[in-house]
Each structure stands twice: as C-alpha cells, then as structure tokens.
C-alpha atoms as a PDB file:
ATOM      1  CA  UNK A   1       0.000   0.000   0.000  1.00  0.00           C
ATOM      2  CA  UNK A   2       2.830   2.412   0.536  1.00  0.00           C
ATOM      3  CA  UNK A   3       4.216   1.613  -2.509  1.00  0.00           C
ATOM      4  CA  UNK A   4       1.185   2.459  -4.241  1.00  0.00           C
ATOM      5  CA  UNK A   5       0.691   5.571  -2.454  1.00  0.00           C
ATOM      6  CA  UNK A   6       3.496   7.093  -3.387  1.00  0.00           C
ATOM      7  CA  UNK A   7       3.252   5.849  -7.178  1.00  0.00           C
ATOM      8  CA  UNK A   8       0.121   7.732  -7.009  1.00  0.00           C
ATOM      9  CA  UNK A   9       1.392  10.830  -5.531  1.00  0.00           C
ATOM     10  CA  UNK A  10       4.639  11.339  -7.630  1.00  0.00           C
ATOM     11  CA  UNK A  11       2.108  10.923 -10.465  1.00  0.00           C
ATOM     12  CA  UNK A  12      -0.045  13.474  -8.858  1.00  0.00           C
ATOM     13  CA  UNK A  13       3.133  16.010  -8.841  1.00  0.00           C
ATOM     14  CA  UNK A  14       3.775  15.481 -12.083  1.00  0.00           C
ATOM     15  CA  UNK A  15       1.348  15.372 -14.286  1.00  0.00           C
ATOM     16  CA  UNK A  16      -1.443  18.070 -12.147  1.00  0.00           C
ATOM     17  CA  UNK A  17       1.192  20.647 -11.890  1.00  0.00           C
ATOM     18  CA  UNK A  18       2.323  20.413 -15.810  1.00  0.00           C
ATOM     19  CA  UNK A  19      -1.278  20.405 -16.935  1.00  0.00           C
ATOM     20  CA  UNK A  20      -2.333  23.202 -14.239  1.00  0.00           C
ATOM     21  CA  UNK A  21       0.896  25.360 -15.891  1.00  0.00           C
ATOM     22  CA  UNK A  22       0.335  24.395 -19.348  1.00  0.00           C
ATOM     23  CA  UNK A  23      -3.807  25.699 -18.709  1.00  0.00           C
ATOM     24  CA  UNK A  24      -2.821  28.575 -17.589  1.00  0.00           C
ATOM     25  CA  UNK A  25       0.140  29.324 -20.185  1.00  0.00           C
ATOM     26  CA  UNK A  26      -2.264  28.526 -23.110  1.00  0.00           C
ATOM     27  CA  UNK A  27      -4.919  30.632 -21.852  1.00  0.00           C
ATOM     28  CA  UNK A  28      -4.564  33.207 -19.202  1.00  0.00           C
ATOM     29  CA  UNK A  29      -1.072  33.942 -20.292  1.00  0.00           C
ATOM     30  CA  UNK A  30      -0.263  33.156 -23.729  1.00  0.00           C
ATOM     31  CA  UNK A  31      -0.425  36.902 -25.197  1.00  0.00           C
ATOM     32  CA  UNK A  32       2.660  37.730 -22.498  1.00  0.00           C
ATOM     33  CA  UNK A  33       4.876  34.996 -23.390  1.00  0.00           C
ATOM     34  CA  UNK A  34       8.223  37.128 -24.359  1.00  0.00           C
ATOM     35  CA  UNK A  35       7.177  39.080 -20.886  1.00  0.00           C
ATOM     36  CA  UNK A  36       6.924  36.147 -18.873  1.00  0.00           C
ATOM     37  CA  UNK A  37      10.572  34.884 -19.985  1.00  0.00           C
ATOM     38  CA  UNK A  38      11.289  37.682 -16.854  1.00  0.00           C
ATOM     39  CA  UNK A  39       9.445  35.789 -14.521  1.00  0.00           C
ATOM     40  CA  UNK A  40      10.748  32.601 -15.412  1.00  0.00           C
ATOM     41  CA  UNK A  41      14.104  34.281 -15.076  1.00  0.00           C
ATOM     42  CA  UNK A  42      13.157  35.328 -11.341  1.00  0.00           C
ATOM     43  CA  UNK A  43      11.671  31.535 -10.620  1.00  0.00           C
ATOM     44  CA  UNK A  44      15.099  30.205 -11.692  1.00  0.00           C
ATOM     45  CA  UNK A  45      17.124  32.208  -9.948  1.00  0.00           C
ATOM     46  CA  UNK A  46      15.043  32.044  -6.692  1.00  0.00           C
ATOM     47  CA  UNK A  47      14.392  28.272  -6.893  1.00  0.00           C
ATOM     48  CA  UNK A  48      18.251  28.003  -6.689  1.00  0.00           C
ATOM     49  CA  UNK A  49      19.672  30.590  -4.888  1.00  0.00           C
ATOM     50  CA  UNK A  50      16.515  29.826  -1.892  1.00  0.00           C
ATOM     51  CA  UNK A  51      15.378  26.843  -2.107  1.00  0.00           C
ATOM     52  CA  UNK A  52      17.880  24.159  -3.517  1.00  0.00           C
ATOM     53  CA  UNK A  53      21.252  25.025  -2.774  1.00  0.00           C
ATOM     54  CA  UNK A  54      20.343  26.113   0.738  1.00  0.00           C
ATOM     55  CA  UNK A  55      18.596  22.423   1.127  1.00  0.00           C
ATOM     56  CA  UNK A  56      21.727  20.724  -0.067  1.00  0.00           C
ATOM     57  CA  UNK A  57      24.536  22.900   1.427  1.00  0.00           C
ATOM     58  CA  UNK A  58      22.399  22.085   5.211  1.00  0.00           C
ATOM     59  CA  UNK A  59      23.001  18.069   4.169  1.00  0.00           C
ATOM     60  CA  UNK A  60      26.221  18.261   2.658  1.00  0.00           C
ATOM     61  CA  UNK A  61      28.336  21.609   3.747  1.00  0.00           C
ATOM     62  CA  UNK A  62      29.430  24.540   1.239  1.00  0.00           C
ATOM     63  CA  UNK A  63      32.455  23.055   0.121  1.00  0.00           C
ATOM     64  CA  UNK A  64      30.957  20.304  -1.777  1.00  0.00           C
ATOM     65  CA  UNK A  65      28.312  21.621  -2.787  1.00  0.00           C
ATOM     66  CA  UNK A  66      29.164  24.777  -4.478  1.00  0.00           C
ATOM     67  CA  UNK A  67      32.164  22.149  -6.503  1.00  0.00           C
ATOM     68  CA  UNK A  68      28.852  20.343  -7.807  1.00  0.00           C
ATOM     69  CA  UNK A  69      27.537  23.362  -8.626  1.00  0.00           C
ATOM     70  CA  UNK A  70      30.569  24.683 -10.119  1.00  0.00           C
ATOM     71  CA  UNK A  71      30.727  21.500 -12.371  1.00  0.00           C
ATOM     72  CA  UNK A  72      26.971  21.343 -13.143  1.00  0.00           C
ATOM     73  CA  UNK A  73      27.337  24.680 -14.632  1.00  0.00           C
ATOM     74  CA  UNK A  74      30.555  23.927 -16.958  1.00  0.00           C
ATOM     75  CA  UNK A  75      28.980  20.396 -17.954  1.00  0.00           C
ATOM     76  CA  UNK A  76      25.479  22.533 -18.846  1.00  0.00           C
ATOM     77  CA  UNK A  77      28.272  24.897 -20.795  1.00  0.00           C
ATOM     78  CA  UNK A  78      29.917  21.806 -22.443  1.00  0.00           C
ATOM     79  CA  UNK A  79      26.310  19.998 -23.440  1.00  0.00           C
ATOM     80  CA  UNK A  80      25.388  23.496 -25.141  1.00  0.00           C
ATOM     81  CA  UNK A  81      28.189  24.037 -27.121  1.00  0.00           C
ATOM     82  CA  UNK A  82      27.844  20.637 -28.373  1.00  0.00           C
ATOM     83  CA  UNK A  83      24.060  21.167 -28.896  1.00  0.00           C
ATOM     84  CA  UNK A  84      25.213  23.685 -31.320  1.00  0.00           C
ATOM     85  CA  UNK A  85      28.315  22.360 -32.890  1.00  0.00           C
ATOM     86  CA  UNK A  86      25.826  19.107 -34.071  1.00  0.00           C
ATOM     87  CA  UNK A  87      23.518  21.816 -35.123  1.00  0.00           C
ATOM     88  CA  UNK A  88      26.483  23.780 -36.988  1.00  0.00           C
ATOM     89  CA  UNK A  89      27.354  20.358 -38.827  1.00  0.00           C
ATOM     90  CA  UNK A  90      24.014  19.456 -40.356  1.00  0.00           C
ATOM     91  CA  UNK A  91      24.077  22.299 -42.453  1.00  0.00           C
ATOM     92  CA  UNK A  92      21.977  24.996 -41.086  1.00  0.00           C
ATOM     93  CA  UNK A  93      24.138  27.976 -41.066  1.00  0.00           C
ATOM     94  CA  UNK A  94      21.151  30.701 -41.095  1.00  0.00           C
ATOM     95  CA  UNK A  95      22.778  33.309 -38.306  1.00  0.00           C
ATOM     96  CA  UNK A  96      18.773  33.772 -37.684  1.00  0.00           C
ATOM     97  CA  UNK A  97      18.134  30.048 -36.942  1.00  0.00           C
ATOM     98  CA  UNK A  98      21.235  29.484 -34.925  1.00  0.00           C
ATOM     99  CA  UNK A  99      20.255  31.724 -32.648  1.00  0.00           C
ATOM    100  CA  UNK A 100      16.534  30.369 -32.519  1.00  0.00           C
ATOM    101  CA  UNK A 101      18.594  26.869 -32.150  1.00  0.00           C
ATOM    102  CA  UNK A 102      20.437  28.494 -29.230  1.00  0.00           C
ATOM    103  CA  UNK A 103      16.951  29.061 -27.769  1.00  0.00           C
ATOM    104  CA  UNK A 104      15.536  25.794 -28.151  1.00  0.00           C
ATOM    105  CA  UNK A 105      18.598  24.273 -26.545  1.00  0.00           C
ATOM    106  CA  UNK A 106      17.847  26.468 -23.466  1.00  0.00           C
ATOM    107  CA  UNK A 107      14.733  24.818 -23.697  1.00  0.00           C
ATOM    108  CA  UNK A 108      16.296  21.538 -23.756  1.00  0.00           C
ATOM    109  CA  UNK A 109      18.227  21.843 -20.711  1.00  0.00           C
ATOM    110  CA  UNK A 110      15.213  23.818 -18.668  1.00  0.00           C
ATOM    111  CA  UNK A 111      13.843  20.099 -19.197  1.00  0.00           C
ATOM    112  CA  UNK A 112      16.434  18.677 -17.907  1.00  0.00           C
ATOM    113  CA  UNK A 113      17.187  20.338 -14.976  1.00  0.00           C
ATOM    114  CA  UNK A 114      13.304  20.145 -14.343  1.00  0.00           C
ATOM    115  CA  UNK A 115      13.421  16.305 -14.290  1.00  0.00           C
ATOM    116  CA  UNK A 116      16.193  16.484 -12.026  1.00  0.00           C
ATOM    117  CA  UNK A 117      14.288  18.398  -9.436  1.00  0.00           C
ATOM    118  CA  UNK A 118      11.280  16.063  -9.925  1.00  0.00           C
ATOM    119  CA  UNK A 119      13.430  13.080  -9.028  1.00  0.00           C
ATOM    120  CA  UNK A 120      14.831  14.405  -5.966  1.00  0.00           C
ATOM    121  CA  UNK A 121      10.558  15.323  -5.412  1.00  0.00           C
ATOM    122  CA  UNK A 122      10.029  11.951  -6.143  1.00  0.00           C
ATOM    123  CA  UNK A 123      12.638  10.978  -3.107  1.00  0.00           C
ATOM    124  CA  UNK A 124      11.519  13.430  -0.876  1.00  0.00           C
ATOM    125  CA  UNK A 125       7.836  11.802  -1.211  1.00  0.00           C
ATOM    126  CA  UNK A 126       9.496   8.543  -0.400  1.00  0.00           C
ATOM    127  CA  UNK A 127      10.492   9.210   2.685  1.00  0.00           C
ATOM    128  CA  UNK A 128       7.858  10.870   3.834  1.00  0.00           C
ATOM    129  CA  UNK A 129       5.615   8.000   3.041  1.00  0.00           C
ATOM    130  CA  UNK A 130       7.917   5.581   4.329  1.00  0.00           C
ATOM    131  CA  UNK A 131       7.786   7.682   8.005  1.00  0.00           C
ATOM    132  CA  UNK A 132       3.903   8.586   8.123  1.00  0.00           C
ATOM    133  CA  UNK A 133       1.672   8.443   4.994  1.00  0.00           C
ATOM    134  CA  UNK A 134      -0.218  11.226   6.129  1.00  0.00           C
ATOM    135  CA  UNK A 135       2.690  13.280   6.161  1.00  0.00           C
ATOM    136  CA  UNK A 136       3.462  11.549   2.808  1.00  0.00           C
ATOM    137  CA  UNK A 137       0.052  13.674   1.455  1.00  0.00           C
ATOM    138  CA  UNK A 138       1.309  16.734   2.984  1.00  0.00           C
ATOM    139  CA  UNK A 139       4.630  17.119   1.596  1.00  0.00           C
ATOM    140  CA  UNK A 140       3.503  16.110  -2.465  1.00  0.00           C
ATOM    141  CA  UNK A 141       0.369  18.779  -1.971  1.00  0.00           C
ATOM    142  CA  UNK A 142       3.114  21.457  -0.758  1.00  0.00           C
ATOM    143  CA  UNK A 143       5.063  20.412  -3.659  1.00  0.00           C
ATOM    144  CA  UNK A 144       2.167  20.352  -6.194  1.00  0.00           C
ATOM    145  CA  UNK A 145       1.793  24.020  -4.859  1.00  0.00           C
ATOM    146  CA  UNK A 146       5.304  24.782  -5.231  1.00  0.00           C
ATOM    147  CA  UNK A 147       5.773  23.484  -9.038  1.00  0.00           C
ATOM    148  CA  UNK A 148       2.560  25.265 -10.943  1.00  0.00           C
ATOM    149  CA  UNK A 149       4.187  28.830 -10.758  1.00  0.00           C
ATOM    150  CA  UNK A 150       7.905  27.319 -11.710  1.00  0.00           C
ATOM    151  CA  UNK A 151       6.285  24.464 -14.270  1.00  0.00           C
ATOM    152  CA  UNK A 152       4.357  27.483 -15.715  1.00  0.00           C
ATOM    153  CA  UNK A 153       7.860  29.890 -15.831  1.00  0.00           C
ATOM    154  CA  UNK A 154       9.197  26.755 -17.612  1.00  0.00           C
ATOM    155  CA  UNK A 155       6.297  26.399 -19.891  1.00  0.00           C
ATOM    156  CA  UNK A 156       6.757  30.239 -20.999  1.00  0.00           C
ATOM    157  CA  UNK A 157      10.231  29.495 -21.825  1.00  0.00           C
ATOM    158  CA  UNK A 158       9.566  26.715 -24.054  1.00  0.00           C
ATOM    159  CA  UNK A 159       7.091  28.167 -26.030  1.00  0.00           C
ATOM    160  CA  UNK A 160       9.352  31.513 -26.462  1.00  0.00           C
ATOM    161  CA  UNK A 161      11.589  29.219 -26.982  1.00  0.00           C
ATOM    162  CA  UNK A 162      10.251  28.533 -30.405  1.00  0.00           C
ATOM    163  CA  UNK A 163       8.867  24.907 -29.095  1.00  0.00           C
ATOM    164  CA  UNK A 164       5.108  23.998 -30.346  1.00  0.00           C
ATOM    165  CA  UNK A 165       2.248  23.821 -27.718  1.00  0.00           C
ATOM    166  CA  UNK A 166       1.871  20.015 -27.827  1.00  0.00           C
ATOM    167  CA  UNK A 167       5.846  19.338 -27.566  1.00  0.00           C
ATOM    168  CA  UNK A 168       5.891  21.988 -25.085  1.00  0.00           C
ATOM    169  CA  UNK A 169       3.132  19.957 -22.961  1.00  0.00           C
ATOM    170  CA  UNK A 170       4.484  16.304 -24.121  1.00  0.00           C
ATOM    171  CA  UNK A 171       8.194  16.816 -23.291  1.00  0.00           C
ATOM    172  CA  UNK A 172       7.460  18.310 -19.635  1.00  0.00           C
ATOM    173  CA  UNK A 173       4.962  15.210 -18.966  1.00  0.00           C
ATOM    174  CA  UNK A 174       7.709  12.749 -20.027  1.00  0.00           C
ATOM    175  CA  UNK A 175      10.065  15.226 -17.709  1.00  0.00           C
ATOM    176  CA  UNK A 176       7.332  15.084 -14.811  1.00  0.00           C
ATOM    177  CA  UNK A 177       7.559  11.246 -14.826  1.00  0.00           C
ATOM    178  CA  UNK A 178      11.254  11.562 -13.200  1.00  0.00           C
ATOM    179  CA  UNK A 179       8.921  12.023  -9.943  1.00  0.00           C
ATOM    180  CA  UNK A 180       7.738   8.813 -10.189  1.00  0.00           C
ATOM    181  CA  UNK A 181      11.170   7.258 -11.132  1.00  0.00           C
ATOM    182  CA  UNK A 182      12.335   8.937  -7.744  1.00  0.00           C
ATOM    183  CA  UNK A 183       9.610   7.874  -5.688  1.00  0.00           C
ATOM    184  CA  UNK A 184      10.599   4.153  -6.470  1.00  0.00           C
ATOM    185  CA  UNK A 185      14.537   4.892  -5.723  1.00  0.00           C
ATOM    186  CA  UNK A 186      13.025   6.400  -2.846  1.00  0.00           C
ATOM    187  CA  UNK A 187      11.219   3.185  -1.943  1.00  0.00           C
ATOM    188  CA  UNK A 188      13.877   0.763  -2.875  1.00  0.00           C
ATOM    189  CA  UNK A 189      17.200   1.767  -1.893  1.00  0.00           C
ATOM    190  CA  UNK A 190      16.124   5.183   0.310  1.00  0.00           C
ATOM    191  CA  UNK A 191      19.294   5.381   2.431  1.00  0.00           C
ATOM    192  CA  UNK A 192      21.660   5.136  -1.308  1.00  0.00           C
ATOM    193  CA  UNK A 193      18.951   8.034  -2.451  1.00  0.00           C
ATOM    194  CA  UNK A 194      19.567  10.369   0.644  1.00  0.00           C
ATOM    195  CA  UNK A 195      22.957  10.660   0.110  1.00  0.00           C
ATOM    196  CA  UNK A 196      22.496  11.145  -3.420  1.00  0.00           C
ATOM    197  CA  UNK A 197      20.108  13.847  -2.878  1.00  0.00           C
ATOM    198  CA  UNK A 198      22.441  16.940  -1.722  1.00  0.00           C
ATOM    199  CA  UNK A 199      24.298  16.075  -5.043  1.00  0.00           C
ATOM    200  CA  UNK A 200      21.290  16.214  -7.061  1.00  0.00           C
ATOM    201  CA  UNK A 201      19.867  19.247  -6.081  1.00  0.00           C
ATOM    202  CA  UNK A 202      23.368  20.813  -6.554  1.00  0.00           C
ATOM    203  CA  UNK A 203      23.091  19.704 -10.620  1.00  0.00           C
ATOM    204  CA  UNK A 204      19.242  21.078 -10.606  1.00  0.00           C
ATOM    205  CA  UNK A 205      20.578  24.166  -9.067  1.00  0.00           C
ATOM    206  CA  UNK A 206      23.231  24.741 -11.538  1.00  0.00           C
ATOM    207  CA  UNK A 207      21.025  23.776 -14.479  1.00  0.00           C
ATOM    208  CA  UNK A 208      18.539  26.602 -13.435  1.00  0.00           C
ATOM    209  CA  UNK A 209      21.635  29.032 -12.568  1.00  0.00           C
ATOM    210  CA  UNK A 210      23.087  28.388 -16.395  1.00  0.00           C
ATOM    211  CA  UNK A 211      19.739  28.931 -18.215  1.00  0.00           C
ATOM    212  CA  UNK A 212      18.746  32.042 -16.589  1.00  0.00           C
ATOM    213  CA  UNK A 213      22.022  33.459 -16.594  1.00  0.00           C
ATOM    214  CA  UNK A 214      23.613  32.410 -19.887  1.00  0.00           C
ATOM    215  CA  UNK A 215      20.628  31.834 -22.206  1.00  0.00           C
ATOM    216  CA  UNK A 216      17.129  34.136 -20.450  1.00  0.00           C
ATOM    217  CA  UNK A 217      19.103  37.123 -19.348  1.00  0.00           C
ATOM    218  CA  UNK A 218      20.556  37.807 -22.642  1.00  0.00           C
ATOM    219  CA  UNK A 219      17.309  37.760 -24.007  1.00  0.00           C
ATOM    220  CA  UNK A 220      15.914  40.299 -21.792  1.00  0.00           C
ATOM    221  CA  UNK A 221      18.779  42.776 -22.952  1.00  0.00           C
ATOM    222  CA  UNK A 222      17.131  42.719 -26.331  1.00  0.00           C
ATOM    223  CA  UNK A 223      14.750  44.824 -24.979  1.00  0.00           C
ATOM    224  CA  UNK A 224      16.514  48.310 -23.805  1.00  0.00           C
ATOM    225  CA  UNK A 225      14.075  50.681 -23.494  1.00  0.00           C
ATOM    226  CA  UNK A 226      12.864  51.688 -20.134  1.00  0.00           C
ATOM    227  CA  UNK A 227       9.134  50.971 -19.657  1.00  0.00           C
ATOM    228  CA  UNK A 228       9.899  47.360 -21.189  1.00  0.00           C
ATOM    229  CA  UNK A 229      12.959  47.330 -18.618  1.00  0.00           C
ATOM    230  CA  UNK A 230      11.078  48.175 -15.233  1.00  0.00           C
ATOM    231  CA  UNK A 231       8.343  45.403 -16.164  1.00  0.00           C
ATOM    232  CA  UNK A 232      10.920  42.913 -17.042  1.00  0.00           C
ATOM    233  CA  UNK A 233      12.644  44.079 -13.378  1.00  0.00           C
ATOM    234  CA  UNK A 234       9.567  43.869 -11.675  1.00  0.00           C
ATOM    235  CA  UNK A 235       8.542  40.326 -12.908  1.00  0.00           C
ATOM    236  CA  UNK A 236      12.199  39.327 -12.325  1.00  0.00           C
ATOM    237  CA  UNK A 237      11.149  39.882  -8.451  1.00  0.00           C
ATOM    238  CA  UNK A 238       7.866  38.600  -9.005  1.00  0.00           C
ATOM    239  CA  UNK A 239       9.640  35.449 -10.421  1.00  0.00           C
ATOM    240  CA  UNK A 240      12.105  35.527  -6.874  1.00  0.00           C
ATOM    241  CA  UNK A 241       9.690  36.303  -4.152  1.00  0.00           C
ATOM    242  CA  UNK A 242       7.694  33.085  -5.695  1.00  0.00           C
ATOM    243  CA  UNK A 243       9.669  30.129  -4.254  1.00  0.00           C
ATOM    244  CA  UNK A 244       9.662  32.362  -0.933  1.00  0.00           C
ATOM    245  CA  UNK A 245       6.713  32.680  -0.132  1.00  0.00           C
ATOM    246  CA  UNK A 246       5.430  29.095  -0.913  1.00  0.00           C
ATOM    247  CA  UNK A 247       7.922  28.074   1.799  1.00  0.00           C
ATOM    248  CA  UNK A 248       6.769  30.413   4.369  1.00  0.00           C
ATOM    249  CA  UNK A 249       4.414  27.748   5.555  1.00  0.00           C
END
C-alpha cells in the first residue's frame, strides 16, 4: 500500500502541476509569453539561490556543494556548445536560426534540470511516506503548490523558446515522470537516495543558474528601453519572491 501511495502521488506532482501550468500558459497567459521569460528568469534564480542550494549545502556543507555546482554549470556549458556544434554540422548555417537553435537548446536543458528536481521530489515523497503516509500527502500537496508557478515559468520558456504547444506539454509530462522514477529509488534503496540527494539538487541548481544566466538574461537585454525594462525588473522579483513565499508555511 505504501508503494502504491506514493506511485500515485509522484504521479499526482507530475502530471497536475504540468497540466495546471500548461492551462494557464495557453490561456490566461499566452499573449505575455516574451514578458513572462522575466518571470521565469526570477523563478530560476530564486528556486536556486533559496530553495535548492540552501537544502543541499544544510546536508552536505558549502564546500561540496558549491564544486557540484561549479561543475553542473561547466557540464550545462559543455552539453550546449555541443548542442550547437551538431547543429552547426548538419548544415543549417542561417545566423537567424542558430540563434533560434540556441533558444531551443535552453529549452532543452530547462527540461532537464526540471526532471532532475522532480526526481529528488520523487525521493523526498518517499520518505515521507515511508515515516507517516499522512505526512506523505502533505509534503507532495506542498510540492504540487510549489511546481505550478515554476512548471508554468518553464512552460513560458519553451514556447518563447520557439517549441510547439503540444511538444511543449508532451516533453514536460515525459520530464514530470522523473517524480515517479524517484519515488521508487526512494522506496527501494532510500538510504543510497539520501545521500544522493544533496548532489542532485546541486546539478538542478546549476542547471537553473546556467539557463537564466547564460541563455534568459541575454534575451531580456534585447529589450533596452525603459518601460519594457522596469516590467521585465519587476517580474524578475515577481519570479524571486515566488519560491519564498510558498515556503513560508
């Protein structure tokens, strides 16, 4: 019964919070896409700065942590300049459509950084079910409230990312399914998955640190002029005070 508990709620923190972001992208929000790119920008930056490093330097200490980080962020360097060297050598030398390729990398990695994050979920629901079920409940609800605002930041990205609606939607469902793949680590081998977990949200952190530093930001600087500025600031801090106060609770 555990077991099937916790199938059920890493499925329930997947799949809810893509479809409640992707409803809400592809109606309340569509229009404001390019705008939106801020607040993703703000989600990232929040999610890692408050919310997973902190979690992972408390398990593991500074030291180590901030190395992962450090070597998340060259790797996530390293898999985008290979992203676009394979693009460079099938031919497509358009400047234009190298740098929409650039984008749709960034949304390649946002992906996978997201699964990341939704395995170590996936863990976290483990162990909760494994010490109290009820508590179990508790902790995938918080986290189904926690991922709609950061699955719909995502969502925004992929679509200005020059991805279509139904890969958009298809690709983070297949991503949201790393929950599920947690929650049976979780289940199986949850002592091995603890100490994996500090490491983990290290990568996540870095992934989420490279995209909205190296590929979002520069983005944003297209747009110079100073009304378009202040919004993009403003959502930028809408974006950060996000994870906050969903863990003021």
């Amino acid at each position: 019964m555990i077991l099937l508990q916790i199938l059920l709620a890493t499925l329930a923190v997947g799949v809810l919070s893509v479809l409640a972001a992707a409803l809400v992208s592809l109606t309340l929000l569509l229009q404001w896409a390019p705008r939106l790119v801020a607040y993703a920008v703000g989600v990232l930056l929040g999610a890692a700065f408050l919310n997973l490093l902190p979690q992972a330097i408390e398990a593991l200490g500074p030291h180590d942590v901030l190395a992962t980080c450090l070597g998340g962020l060259l790797a996530f360097f390293v898999l985008e300049k290979l992203a676009l060297w394979r693009h460079a050598h099938a031919g497509l030398h358009d400047h234009d459509h190298d740098l929409g390729h650039g984008h749709k990398a960034a949304g390649t990695m946002i992906l996978v950084g997201d699964a990341l994050h939704n395995f170590v979920d996936g863990i976290l629901i483990a162990a909760a079910f494994l010490t109290d079920p009820a508590l179990g409940w508790a902790v995938a609800i918080g986290i189904i409230a926690h991922e709609i605002p950061q699955e719909t930041g995502d969502f925004m990205v992929l679509l200005a990312s020059g991805w279509s609606k139904r890969s958009a939607l298809c690709w983070n469902l297949l991503a949201s399914l790393a929950a599920v793949a947690g929650g049976l680590l979780g289940y199986f081998a949850l002592s091995d998955a603890e100490a994996a977990v500090p490491y983990v949200l290290a990568v996540s952190a870095a992934s989420f640190l490279y995209i909205a530093v190296a590929d979002l930001i520069p983005e944003l600087h297209r747009h110079w002029r100073l009304p378009e500025a202040g919004a993009q600031l403003a959502l930028i801090a809408a974006g950060v005070a996000t994870p906050v106060l969903l863990h003021t609770h």
